[in-house]
Protein backbone atom coordinates (compact mmCIF):
# COMPACT_ATOMS: atom_id res chain seq x y z
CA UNK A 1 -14.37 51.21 -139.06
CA UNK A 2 -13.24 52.41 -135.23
CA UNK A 3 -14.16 49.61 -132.96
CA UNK A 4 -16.50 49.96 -130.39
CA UNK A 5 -15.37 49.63 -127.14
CA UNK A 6 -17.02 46.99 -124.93
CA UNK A 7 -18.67 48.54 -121.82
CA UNK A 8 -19.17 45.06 -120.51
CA UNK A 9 -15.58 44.09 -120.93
CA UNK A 10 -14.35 43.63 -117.11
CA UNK A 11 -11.18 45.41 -116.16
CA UNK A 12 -8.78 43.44 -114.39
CA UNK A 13 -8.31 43.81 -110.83
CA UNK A 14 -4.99 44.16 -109.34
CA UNK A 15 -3.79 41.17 -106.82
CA UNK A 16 -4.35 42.13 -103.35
CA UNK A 17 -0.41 42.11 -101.29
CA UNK A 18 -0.32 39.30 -99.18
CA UNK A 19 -1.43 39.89 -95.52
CA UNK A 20 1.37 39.83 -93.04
CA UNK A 21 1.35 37.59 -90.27
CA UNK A 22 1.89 39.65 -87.09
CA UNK A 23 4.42 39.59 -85.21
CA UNK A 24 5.19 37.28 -82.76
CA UNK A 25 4.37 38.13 -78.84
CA UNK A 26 1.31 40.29 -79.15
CA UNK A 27 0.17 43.77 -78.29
CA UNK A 28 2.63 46.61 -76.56
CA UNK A 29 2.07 46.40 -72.69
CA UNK A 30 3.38 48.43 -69.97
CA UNK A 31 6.68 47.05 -68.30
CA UNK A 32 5.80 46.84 -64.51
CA UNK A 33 9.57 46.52 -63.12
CA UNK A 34 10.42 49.97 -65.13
CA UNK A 35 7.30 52.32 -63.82
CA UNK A 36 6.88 50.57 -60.43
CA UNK A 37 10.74 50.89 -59.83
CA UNK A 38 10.74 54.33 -61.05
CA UNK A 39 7.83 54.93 -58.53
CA UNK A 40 9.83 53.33 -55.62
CA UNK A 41 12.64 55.33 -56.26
CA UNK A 42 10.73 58.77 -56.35
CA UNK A 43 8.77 57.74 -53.68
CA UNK A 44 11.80 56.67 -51.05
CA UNK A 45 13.22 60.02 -52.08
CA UNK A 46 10.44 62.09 -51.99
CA UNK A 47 9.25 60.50 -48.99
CA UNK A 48 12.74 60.48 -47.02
CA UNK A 49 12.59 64.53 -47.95
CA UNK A 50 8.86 64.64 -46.26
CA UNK A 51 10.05 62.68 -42.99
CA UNK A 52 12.76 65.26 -42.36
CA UNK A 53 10.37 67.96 -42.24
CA UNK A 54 11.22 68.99 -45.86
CA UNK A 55 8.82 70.42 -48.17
CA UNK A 56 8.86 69.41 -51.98
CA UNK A 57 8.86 72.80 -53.04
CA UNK A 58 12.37 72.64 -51.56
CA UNK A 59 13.44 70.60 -54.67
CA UNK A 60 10.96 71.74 -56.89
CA UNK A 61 13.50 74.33 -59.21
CA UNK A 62 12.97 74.58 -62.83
CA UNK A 63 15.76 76.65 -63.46
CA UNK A 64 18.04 73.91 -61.86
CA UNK A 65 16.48 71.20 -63.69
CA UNK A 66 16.90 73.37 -67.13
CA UNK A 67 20.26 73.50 -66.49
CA UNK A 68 20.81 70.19 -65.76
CA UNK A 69 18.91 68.51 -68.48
CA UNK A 70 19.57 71.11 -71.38
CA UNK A 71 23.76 70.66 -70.43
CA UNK A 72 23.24 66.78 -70.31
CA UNK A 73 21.42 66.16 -73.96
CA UNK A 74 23.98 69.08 -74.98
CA UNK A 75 26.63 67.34 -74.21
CA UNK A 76 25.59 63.84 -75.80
CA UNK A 77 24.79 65.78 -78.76
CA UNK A 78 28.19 66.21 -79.17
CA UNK A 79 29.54 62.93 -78.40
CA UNK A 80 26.80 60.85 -80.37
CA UNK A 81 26.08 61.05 -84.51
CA UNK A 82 22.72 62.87 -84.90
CA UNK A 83 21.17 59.73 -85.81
CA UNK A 84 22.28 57.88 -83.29
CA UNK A 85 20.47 60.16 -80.90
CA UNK A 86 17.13 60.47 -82.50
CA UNK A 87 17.18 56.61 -82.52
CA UNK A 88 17.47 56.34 -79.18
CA UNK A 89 15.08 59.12 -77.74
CA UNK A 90 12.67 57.17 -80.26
CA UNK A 91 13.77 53.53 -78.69
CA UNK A 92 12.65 55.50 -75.50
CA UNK A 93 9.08 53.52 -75.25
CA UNK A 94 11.10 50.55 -75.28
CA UNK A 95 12.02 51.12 -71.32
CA UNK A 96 8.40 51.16 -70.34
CA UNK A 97 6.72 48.96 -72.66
CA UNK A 98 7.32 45.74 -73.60
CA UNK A 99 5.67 42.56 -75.99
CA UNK A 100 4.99 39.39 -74.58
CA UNK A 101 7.64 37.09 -74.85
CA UNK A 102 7.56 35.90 -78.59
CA UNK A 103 10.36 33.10 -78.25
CA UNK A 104 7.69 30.23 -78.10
CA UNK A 105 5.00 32.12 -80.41
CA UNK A 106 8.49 32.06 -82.79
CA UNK A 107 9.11 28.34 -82.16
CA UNK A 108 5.46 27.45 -82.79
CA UNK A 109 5.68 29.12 -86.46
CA UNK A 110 9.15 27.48 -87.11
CA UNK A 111 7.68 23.57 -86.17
CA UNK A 112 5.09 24.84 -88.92
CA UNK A 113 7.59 25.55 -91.35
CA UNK A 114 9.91 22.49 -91.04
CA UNK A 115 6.38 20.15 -90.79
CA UNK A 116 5.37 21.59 -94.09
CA UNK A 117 9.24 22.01 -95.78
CA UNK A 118 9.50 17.90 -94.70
CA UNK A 119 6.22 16.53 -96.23
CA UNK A 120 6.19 19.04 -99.61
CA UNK A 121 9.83 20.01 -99.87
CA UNK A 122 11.27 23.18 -99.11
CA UNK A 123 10.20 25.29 -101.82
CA UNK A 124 6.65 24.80 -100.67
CA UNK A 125 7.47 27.67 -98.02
CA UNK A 126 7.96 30.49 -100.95
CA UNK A 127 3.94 31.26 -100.79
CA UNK A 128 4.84 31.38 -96.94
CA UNK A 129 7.77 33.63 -96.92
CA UNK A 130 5.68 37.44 -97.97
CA UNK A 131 2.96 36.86 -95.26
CA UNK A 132 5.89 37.14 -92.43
CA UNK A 133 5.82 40.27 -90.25
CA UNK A 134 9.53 39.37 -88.69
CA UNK A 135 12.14 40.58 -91.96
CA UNK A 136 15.03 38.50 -89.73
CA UNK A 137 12.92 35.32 -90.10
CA UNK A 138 11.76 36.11 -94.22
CA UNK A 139 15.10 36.72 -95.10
CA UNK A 140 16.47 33.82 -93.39
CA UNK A 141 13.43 31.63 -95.12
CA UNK A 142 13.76 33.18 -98.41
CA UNK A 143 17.59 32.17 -98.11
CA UNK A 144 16.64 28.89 -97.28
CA UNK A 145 14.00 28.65 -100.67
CA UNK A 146 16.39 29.98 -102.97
CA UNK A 147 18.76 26.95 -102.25
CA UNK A 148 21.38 28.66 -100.72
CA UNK A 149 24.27 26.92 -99.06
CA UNK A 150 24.15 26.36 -95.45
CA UNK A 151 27.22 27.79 -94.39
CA UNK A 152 26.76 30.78 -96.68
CA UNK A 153 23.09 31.51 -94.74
CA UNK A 154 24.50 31.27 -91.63
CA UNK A 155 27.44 33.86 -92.79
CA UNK A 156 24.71 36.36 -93.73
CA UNK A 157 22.47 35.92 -91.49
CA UNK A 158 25.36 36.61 -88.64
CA UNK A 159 26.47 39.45 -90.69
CA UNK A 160 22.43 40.60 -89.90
CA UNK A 161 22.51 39.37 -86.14
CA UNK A 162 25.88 41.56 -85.61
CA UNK A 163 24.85 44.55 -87.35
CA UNK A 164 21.35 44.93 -85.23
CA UNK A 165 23.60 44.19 -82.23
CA UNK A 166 25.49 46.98 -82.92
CA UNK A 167 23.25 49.66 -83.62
CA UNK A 168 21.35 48.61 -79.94
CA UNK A 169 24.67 49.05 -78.72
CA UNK A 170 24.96 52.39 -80.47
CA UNK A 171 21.62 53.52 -78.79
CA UNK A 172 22.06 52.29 -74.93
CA UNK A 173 25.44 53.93 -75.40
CA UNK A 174 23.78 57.77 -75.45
CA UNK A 175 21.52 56.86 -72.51
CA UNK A 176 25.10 55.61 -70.92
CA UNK A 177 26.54 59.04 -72.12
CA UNK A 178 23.97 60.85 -70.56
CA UNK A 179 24.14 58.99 -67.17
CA UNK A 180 27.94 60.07 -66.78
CA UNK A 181 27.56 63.42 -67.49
CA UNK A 182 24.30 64.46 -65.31
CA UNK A 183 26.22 64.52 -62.18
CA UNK A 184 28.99 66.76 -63.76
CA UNK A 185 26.86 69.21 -65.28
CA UNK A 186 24.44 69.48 -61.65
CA UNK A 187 28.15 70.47 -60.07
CA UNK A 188 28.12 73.06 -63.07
CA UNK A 189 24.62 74.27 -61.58
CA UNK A 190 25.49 74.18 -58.23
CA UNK A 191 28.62 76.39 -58.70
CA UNK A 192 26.66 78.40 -60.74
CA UNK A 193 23.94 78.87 -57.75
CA UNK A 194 26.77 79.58 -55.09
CA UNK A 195 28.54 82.07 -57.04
CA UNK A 196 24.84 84.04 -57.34
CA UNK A 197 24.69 83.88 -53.15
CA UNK A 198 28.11 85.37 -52.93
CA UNK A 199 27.07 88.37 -54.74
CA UNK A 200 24.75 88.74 -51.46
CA UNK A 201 26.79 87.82 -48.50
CA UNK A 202 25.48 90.80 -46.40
CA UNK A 203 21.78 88.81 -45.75
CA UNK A 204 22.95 85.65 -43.74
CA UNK A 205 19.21 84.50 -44.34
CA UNK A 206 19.74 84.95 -48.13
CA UNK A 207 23.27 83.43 -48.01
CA UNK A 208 21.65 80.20 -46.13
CA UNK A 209 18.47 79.47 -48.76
CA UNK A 210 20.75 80.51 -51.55
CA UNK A 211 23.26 77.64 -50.75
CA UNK A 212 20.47 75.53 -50.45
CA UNK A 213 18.59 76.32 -53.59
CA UNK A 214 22.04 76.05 -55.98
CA UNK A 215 22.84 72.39 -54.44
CA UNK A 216 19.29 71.58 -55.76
CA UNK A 217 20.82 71.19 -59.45
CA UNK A 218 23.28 68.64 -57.70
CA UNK A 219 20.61 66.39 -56.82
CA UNK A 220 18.36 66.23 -60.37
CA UNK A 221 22.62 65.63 -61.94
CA UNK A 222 22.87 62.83 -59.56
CA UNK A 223 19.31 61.81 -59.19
CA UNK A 224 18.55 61.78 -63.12
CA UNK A 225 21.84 60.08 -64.22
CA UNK A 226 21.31 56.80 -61.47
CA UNK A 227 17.44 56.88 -61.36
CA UNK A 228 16.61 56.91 -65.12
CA UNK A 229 19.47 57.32 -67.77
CA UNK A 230 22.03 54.71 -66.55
CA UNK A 231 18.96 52.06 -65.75
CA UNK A 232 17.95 52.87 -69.08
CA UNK A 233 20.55 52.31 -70.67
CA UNK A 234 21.13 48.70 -69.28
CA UNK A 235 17.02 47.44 -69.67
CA UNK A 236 17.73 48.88 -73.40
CA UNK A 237 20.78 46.07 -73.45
CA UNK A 238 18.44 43.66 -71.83
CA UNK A 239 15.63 44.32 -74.74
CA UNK A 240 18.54 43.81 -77.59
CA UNK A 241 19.59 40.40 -75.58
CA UNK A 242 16.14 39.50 -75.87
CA UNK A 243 16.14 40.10 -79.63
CA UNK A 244 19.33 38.14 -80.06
CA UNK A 245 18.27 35.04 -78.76
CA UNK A 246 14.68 35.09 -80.87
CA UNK A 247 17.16 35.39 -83.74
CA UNK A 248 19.71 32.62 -82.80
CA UNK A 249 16.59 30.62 -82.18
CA UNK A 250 15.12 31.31 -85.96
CA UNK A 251 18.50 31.29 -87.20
CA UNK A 252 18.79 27.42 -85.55
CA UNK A 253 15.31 26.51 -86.80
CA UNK A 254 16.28 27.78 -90.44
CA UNK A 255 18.98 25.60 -90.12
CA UNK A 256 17.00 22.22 -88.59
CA UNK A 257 14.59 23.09 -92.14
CA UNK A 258 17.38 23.22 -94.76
CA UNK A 259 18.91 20.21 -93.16
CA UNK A 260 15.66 18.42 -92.99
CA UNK A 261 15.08 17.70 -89.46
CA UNK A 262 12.04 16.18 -88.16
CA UNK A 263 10.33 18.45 -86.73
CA UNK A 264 9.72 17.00 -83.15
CA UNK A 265 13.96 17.03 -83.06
CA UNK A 266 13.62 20.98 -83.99
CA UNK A 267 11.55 21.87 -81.57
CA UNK A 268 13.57 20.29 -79.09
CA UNK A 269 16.84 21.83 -80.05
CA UNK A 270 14.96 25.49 -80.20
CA UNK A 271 13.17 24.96 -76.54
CA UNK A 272 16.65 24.90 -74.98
CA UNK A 273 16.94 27.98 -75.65
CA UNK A 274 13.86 28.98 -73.38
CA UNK A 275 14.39 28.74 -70.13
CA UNK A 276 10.53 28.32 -69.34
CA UNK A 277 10.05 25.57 -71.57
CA UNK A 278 12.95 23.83 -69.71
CA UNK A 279 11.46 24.94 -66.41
CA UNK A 280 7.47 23.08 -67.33
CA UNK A 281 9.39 20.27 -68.56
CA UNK A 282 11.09 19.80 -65.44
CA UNK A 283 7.99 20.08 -63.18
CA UNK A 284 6.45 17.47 -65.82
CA UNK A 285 9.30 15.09 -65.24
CA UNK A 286 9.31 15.62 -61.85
CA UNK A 287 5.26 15.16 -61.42
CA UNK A 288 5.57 12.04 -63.40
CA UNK A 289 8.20 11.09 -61.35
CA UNK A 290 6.35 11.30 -57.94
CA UNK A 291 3.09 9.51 -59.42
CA UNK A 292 4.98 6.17 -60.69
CA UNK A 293 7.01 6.32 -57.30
CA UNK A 294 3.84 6.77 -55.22
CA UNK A 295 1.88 3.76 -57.68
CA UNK A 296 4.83 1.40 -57.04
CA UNK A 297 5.17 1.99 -53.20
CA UNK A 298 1.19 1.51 -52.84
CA UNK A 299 0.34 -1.55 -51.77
CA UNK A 300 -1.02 -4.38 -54.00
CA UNK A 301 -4.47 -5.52 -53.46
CA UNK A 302 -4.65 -9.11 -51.49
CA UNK A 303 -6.06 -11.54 -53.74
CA UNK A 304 -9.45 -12.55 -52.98
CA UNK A 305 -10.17 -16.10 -51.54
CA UNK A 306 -12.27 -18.59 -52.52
């Protein structure tokens, strides 16, 4: 006889993934020194242009800035892999927007981890490990649970450190690429512009805006390649510096777990590595200073007579 099947009988439900903690340093915020010295630049140059009676339709040429951009991402086209260059137009949000700094968020987690690793033992972290946003800091903790040796973590994790290094590199290198050739192609426009006005030599009037329109692709060259790409470039090195010391700092705290470390020694060794922390502690030391030096010059009470 076919068994009947059991509406009742519960079907089992599938484990939820572990949440991810979010990464350290919060929500995407604009980066004031990038737009605000973009401004300032445009508006000294802009403004300059306005003082000396110019107009901004004087600089205002599409066909000079067509030639100058489309030559300039031609050109490091050809010097940079493909994917090198969609990388970094994608990293481009990285030079106007920034996280708050996550160092200390990242040092806060770490104490966690070592507090926990030193009163149930290391392999307490493993239910830790999946709920980390930051892959740098699971791997390195997920090294660390497994029992690997400390030498051979650091190895790795280097091998990690370097390769990330490298492929920042990779991407404020086209930025770079693009700064030096700007100029050079906004000469190619230029020439291009004079050799149209000596077709038409015969209208001085002509001859006179014409020169003045073609040296127009000289300026966005020039103008582009030390107002946005080079800067670029260099605030893309400063984000992956950034990066590298978060990562020496997990990297250290890893290290201060697997070892054992108490914890208040940890966060020590990791808050030299912020330059803030040392900077409060300073002011603390020196407030604390200045109140026992001001209790020990006041003068004692008189005792009171009988």
């Amino acid at each position: 006889m076919a068994e009947t099947p059991n509406p009742k009988k519960a079907v089992p439900e599938k484990k939820a993934a572990p949440e991810k903690k979010a990464t350290p340093g919060g929500a995407l915020k604009p980066d004031v020194g990038s737009l605000a010295g973009l401004a300032l630049a445009l508006a000294g140059i802009l403004g300059g242009l306005l003082l000396e009676k110019g107009k901004l339709q004087d600089v205002a040429q599409g066909t000079a800035a067509m030639i100058v951009l489309g030559g300039t991402f031609g050109a490091v086209m050809v010097t940079s892999p493909f994917p090198v260059f969609l990388r970094a137009i994608g990293r481009l949000g990285a030079i106007f927007f920034e996280r708050g700094s996550p160092l200390q968020a990242t040092i806060d987690a770490l104490i966690q981890y070592a507090a926990k690793a030193r009163k149930n033992g290391i392999v307490s972290l493993e239910t830790e490990t999946p709920k980390i946003a930051d892959p740098f800091l699971r791997k390195a903790l997920d090294l660390a649970v497994d029992g690997t040796d400390l030498q051979e973590l650091r190895k790795m994790m280097d091998v990690d450190l370097s390769a990330t290094e490298e492929a920042s590199e990779a991407e404020a290198k086209v930025w770079e690429s693009a700064g030096g050739y700007a100029p050079t192609v906004g000469i190619i426009g230029a020439v291009m512009g004079l050799i149209q006005v000596m077709k038409h030599l015969e209208d001085i009037k002509a001859v006179g805006h014409g020169i003045a329109v073609a040296f127009v692709a000289t300026v966005y060259g020039v103008g582009s390649a030390n107002l946005f790409f080079l800067p670029a470039a260099n605030k893309l090195r400063a984000r992956t510096r950034q990066a590298s010391v978060v990562k020496e700092v997990i990297l250290e705290g890893v290290a201060g777990i697997v070892e054992g470390l108490n914890p208040t020694l940890i966060r020590m060794k990791l808050e030299s590595f912020d330059p803030q922390a040392q900077k409060s502690k300073k002011s603390k030391q020196a407030a604390s200073g200045k109140a026992a030096a001001a209790a020990k010059a006041a003068p004692q009470a008189a005792p009171a007579r009988n």
